[in-house]
Protein backbone atom coordinates (compact mmCIF):
# COMPACT_ATOMS: atom_id res chain seq x y z
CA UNK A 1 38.00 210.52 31.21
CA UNK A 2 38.61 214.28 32.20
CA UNK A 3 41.81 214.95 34.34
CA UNK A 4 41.02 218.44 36.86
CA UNK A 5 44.64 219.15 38.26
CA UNK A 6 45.74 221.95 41.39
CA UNK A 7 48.39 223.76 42.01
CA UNK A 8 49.65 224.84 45.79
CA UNK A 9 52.78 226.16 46.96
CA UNK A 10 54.13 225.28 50.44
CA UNK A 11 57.86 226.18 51.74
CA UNK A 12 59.88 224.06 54.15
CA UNK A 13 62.76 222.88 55.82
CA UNK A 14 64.22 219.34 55.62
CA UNK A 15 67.51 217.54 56.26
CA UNK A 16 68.01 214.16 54.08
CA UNK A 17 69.64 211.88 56.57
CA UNK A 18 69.75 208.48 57.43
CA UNK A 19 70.57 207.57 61.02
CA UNK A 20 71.61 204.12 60.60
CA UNK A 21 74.61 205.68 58.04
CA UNK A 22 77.79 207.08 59.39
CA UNK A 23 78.43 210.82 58.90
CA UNK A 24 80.78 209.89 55.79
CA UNK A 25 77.78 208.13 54.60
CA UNK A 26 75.26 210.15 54.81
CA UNK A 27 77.51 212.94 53.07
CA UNK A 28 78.42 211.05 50.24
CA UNK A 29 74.74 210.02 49.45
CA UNK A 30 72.62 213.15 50.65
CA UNK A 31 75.46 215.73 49.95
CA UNK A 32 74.19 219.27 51.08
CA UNK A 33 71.05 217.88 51.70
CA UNK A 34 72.10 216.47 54.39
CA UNK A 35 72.89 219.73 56.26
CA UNK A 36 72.81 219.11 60.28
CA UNK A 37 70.55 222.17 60.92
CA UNK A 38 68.55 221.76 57.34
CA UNK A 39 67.77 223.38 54.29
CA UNK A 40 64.31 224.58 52.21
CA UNK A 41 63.08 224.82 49.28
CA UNK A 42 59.99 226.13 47.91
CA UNK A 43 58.10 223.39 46.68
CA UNK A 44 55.08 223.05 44.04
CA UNK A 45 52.19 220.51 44.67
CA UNK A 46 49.89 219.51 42.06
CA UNK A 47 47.05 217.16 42.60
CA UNK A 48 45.31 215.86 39.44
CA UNK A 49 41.61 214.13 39.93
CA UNK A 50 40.42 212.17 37.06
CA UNK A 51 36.61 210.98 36.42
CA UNK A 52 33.69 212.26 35.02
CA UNK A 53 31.98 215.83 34.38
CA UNK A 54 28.28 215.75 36.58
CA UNK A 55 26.14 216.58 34.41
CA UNK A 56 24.35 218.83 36.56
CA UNK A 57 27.59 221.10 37.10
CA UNK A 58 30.33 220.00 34.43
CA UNK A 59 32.71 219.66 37.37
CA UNK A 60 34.90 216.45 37.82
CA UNK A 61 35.28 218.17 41.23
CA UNK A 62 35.01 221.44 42.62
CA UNK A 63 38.51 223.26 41.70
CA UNK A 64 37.22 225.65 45.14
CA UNK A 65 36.87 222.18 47.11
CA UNK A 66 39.79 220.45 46.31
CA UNK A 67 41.89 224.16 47.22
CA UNK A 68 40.48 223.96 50.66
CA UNK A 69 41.45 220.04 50.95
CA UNK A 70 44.99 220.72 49.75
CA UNK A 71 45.01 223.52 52.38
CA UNK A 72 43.35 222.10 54.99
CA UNK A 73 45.07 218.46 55.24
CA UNK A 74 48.61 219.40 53.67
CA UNK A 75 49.09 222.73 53.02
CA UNK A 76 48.33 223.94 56.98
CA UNK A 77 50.16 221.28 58.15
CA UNK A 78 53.49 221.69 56.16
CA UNK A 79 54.01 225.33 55.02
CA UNK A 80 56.81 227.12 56.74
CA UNK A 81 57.41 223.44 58.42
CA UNK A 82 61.16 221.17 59.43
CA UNK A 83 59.30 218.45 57.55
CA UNK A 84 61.62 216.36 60.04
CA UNK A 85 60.41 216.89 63.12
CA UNK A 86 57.23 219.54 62.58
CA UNK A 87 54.97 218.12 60.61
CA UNK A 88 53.66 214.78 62.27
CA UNK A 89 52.64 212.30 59.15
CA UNK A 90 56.64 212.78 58.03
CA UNK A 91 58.13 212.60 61.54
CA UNK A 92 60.78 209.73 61.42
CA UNK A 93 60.73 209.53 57.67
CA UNK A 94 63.64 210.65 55.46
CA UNK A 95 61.66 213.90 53.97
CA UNK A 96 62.93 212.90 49.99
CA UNK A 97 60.14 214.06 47.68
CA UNK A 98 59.61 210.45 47.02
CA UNK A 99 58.22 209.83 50.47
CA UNK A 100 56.64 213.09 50.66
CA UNK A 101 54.43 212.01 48.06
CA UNK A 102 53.56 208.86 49.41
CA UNK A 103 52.43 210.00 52.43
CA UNK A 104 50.45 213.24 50.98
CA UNK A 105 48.79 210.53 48.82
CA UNK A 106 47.88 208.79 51.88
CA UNK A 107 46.49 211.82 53.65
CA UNK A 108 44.58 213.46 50.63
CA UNK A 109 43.32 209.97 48.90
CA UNK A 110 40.24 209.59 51.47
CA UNK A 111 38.68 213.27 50.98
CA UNK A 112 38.44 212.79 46.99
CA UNK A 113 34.64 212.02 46.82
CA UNK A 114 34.30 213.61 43.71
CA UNK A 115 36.45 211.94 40.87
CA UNK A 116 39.30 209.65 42.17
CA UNK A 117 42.99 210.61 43.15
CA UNK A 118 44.78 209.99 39.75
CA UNK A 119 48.48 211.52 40.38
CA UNK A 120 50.27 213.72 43.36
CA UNK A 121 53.51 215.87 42.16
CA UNK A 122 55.50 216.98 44.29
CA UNK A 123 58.45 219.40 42.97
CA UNK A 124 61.21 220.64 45.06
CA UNK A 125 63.06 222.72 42.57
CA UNK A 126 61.94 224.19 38.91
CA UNK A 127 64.08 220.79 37.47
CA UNK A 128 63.51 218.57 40.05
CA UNK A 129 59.49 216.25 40.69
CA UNK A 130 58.20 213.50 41.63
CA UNK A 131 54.80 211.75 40.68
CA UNK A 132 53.25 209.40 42.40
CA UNK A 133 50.08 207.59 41.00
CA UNK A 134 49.08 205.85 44.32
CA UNK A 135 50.40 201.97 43.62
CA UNK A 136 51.58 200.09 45.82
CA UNK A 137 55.63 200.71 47.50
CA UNK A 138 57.52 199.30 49.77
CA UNK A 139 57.88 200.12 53.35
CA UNK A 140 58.79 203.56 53.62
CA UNK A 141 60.83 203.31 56.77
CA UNK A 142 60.19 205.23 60.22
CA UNK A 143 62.55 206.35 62.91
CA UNK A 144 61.33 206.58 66.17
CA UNK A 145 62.63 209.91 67.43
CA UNK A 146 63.00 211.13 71.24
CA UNK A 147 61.76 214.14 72.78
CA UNK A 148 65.03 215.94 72.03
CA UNK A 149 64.60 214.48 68.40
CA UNK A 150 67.44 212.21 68.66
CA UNK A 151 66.56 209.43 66.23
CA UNK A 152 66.60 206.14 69.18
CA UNK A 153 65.20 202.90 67.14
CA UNK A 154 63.17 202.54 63.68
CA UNK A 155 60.91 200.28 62.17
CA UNK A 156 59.37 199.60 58.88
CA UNK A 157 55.62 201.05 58.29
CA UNK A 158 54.15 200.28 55.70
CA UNK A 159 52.41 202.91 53.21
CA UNK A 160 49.87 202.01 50.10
C-alpha cells in the first residue's frame, strides 16, 4: 500500500463557543478562543490517499487532481472565511479542529476516485493537529442560527 499525501494552507476566523453554556462557561472551557468577535489562525491541511500505483502512470492519484479537489471543495470555500457563520458545511457547528475535520472528510471523501481517503489533518497552530481517519463519531451537534446569526435552537446531525 502506497500513501500520496497534500498539503494546503487556508486562513480563517472562528470563535469556540457553545450557546447552551453561560458566558462563565464558555470562558472557562474555550478561554480566548472564545472571543465574541473571533480569532484566526493559519491553518495547514493535509490529505493523505492510500492505494495502489496504476501501472500505466505510477500514480496512486494525480498529486495535480487532488490540488484542484482540495481547492475546489474546501479550500474556496474556507480561506479568508468566519468558519462560524461563512462557510456553510460548518454553520451551526462549534468550528474545533475536531469537527473541522469531520466535516472536510465528509465533503472531500466522495471525489477520491483514485485511491481511497486514508487520513485528513487538520492543524491550527505549528503544535497543535488533528487526524481524522474517517470512522465513525458521534453526532457532531448543529445550532440553528437566525438571520442576524443569533444561535435560536440546535439539534444533533449526525456525521460518518
Amino acid at each position: 500500500m502506497i500513501y500520496v499525501t497534500r498539503k494546503a494552507h487556508f486562513s480563517a476566523a472562528h470563535r469556540l463557543y457553545n450557546p447552551t453554556f453561560s458566558d462563565e462557561r464558555n470562558e472557562a472551557i474555550f478561554d480566548k478562543c472564545n472571543n465574541p468577535r473571533g480569532h484566526g489562525h493559519n491553518y495547514t491541511l493535509e490529505v493523505t490517499v492510500s492505494g495502489n500505483p496504476d501501472p500505466l502512470t505510477g500514480y496512486v492519484i494525480d498529486l495535480k487532481r487532488l490540488s484542484a479537489l482540495i481547492d475546489e471543495h474546501i479550500i474556496d470555500k474556507v480561506d479568508h472565511k468566519h468558519l462560524n457563520y461563512d462557510v456553510a458545511e460548518l454553520r451551526g457547528i462549534i468550528p474545533t479542529a475536531e469537527h473541522i475535520a469531520v466535516v472536510f472528510w465528509q465533503i472531500l471523501e466522495p471525489f477520491i476516485t483514485e485511491g481511497k481517503l486514508y487520513s485528513l489533518k487538520v492543524f491550527e497552530s505549528d503544535n497543535n493537529f488533528v487526524e481524522y481517519k474517517g470512522e465513525p463519531v458521534e453526532p457532531i451537534t448543529r445550532y440553528h442560527l437566525s438571520k442576524t446569526d443569533d444561535i435560536i435552537e440546535h439539534r444533533d446531525t449526525q456525521f460518518a
